[in-house]
N, C-alpha and C. Protein backbone atom coordinates (compact mmCIF):
# COMPACT_ATOMS: atom_id res chain seq x y z
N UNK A 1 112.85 94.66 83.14
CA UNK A 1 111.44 94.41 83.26
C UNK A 1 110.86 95.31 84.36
N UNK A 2 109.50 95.69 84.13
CA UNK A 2 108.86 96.54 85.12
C UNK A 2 107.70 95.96 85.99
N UNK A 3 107.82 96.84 87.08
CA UNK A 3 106.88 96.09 87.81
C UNK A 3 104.99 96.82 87.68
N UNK A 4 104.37 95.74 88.18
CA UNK A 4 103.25 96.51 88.41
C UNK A 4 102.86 97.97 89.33
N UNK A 5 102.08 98.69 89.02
CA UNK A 5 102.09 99.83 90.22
C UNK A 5 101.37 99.28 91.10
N UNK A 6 100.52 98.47 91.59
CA UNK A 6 100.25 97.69 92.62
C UNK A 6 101.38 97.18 93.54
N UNK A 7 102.46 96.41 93.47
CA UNK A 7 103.55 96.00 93.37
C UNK A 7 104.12 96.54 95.30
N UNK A 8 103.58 95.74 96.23
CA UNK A 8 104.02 95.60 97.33
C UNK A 8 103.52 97.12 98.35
N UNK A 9 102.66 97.84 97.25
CA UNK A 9 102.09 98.99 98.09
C UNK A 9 101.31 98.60 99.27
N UNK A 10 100.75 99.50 100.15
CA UNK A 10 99.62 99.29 101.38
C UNK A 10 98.66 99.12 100.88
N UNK A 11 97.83 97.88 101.28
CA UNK A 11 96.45 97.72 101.13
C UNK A 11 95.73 98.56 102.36
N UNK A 12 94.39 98.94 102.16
CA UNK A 12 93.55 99.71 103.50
C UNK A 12 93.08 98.00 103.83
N UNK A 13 92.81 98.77 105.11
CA UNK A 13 92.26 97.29 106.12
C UNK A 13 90.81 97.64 105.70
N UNK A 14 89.96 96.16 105.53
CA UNK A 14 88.24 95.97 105.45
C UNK A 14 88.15 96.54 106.62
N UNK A 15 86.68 98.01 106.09
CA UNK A 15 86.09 98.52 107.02
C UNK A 15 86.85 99.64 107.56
N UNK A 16 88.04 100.08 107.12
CA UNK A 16 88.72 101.59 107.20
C UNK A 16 87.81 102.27 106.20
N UNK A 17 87.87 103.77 107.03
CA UNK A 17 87.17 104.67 105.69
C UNK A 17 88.40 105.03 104.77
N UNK A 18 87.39 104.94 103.69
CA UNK A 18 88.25 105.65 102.68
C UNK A 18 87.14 106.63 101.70
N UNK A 19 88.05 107.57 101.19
CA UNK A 19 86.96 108.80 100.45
C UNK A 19 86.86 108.25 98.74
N UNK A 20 85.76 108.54 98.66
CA UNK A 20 85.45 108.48 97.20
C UNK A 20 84.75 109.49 96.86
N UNK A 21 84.01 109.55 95.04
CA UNK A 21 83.66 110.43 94.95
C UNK A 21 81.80 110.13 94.66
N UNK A 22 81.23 110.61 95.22
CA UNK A 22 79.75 110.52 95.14
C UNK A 22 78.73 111.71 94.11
N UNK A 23 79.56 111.32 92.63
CA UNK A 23 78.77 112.88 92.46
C UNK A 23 79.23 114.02 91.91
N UNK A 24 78.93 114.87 91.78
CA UNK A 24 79.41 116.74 91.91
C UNK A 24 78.30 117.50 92.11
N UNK A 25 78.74 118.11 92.28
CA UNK A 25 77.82 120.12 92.91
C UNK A 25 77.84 120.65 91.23
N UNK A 26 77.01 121.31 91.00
CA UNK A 26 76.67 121.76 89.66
C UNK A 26 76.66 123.36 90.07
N UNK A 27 77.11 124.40 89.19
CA UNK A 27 76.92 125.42 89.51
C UNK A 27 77.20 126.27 90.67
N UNK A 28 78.56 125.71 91.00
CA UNK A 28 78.89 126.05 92.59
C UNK A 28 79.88 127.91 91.81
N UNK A 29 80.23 127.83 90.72
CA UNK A 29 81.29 128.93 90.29
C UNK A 29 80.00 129.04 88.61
N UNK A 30 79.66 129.90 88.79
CA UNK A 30 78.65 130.12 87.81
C UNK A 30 79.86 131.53 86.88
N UNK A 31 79.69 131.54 85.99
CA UNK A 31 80.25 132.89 85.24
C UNK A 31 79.51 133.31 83.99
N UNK A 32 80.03 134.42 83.51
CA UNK A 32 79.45 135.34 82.92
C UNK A 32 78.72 134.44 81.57
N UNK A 33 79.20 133.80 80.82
CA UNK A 33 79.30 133.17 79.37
C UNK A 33 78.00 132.30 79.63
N UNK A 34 77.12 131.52 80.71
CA UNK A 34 76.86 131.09 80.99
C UNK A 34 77.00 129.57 81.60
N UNK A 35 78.35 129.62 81.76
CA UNK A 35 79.00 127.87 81.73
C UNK A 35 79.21 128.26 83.32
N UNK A 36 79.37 126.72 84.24
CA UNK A 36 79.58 126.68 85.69
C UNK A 36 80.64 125.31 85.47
N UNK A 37 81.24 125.67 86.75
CA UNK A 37 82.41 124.61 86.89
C UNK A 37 81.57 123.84 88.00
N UNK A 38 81.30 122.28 87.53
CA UNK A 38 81.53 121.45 88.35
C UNK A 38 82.43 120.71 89.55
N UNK A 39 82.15 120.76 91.06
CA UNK A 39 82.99 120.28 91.91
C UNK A 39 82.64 118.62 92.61
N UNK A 40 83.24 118.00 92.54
CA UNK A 40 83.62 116.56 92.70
C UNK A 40 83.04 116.92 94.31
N UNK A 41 81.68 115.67 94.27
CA UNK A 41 81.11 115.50 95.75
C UNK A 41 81.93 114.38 96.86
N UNK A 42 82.99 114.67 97.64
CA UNK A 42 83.82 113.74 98.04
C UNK A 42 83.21 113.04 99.45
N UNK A 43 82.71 111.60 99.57
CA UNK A 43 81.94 111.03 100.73
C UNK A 43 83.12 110.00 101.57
N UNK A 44 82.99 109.67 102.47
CA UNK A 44 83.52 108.48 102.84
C UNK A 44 83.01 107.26 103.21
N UNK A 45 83.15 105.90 102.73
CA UNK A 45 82.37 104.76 102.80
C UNK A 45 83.35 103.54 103.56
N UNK A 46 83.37 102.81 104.07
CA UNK A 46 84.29 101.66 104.64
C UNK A 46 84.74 100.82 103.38
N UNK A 47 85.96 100.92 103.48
CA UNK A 47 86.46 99.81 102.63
C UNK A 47 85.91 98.34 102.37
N UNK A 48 85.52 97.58 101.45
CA UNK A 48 84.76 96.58 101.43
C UNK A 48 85.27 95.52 100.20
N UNK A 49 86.10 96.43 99.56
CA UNK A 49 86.51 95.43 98.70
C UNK A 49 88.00 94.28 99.13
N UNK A 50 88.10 93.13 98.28
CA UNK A 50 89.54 92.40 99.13
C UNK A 50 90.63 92.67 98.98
N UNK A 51 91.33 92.06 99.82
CA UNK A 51 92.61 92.79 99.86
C UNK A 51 93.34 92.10 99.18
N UNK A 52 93.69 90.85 99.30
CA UNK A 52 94.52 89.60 98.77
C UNK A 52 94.96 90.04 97.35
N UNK A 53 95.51 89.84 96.94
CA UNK A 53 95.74 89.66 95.36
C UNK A 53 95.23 88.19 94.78
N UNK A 54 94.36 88.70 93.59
CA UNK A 54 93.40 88.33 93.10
C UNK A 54 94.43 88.06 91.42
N UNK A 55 95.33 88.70 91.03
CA UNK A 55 95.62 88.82 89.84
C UNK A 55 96.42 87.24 89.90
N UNK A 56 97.57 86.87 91.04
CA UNK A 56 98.48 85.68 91.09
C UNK A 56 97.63 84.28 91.19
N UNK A 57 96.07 84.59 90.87
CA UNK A 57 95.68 83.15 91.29
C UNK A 57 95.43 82.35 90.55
N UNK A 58 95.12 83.42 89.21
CA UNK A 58 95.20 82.98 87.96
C UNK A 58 96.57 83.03 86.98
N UNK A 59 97.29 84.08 87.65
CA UNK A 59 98.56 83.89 86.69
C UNK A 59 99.67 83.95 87.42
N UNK A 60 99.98 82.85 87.94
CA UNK A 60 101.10 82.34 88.89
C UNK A 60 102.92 82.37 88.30
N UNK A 61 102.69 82.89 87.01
CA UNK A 61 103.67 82.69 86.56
C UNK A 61 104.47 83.90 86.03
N UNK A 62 103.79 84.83 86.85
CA UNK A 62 103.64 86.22 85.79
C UNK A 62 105.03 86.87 86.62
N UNK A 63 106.18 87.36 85.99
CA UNK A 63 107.79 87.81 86.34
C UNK A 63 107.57 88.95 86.96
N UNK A 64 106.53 89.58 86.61
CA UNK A 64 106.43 91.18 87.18
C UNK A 64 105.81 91.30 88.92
N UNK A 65 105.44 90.08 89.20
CA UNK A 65 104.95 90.03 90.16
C UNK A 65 105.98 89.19 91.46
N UNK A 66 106.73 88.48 90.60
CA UNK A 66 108.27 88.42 91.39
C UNK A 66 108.40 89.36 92.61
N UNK A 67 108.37 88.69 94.23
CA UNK A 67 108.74 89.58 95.12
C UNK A 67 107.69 90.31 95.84
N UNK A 68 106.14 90.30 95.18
CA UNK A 68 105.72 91.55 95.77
C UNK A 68 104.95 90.57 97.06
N UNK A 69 104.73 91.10 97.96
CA UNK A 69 104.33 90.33 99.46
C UNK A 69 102.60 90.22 99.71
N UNK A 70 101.89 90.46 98.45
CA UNK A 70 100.52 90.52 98.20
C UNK A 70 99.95 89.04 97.56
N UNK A 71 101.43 88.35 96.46
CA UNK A 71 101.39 87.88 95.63
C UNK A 71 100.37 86.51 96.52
N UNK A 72 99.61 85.76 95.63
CA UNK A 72 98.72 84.59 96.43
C UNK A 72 99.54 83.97 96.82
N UNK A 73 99.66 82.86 97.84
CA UNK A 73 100.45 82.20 98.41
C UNK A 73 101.09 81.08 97.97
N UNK A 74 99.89 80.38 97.21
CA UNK A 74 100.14 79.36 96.13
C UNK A 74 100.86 79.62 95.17
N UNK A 75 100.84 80.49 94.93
CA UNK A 75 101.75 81.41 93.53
C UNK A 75 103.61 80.84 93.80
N UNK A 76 104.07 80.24 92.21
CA UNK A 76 105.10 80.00 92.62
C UNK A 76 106.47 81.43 92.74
């Protein structure tokens, strides 16, 4: 059996930055044919979403989640 890719990784702490993407730049590499490559606008915002695991609270029973140290507490 496999595990989740979630599965005992690092959560960021609420209110660490973390980068996302806000966007792209249009026309930053323009070429001949008339087509431009779009570049990914990368910002940084504070982490805000939770950390807890949210998936074990509803499914407490779930094998793949066996072990991982996120799992809800209640969770058997």
């Amino acid at each position: 059996m496999s595990i989740y890719g979630c599965h005992n990784k690092p959560r960021p702490v609420i209110g660490a930055p973390i980068n996302v993407q806000d966007g792209y730049h249009v026309g930053i590499f323009d070429y001949e044919d008339g087509t431009s490559d779009r570049i990914d606008r990368i910002v940084q915002v504070p982490y805000g979403m939770s950390t807890p695991c949210q998936y074990t609270k509803l499914h407490v029973a779930d094998p793949q989640c066996s072990g991982c140290v996120h799992r809800a507490r209640d969770a058997a």
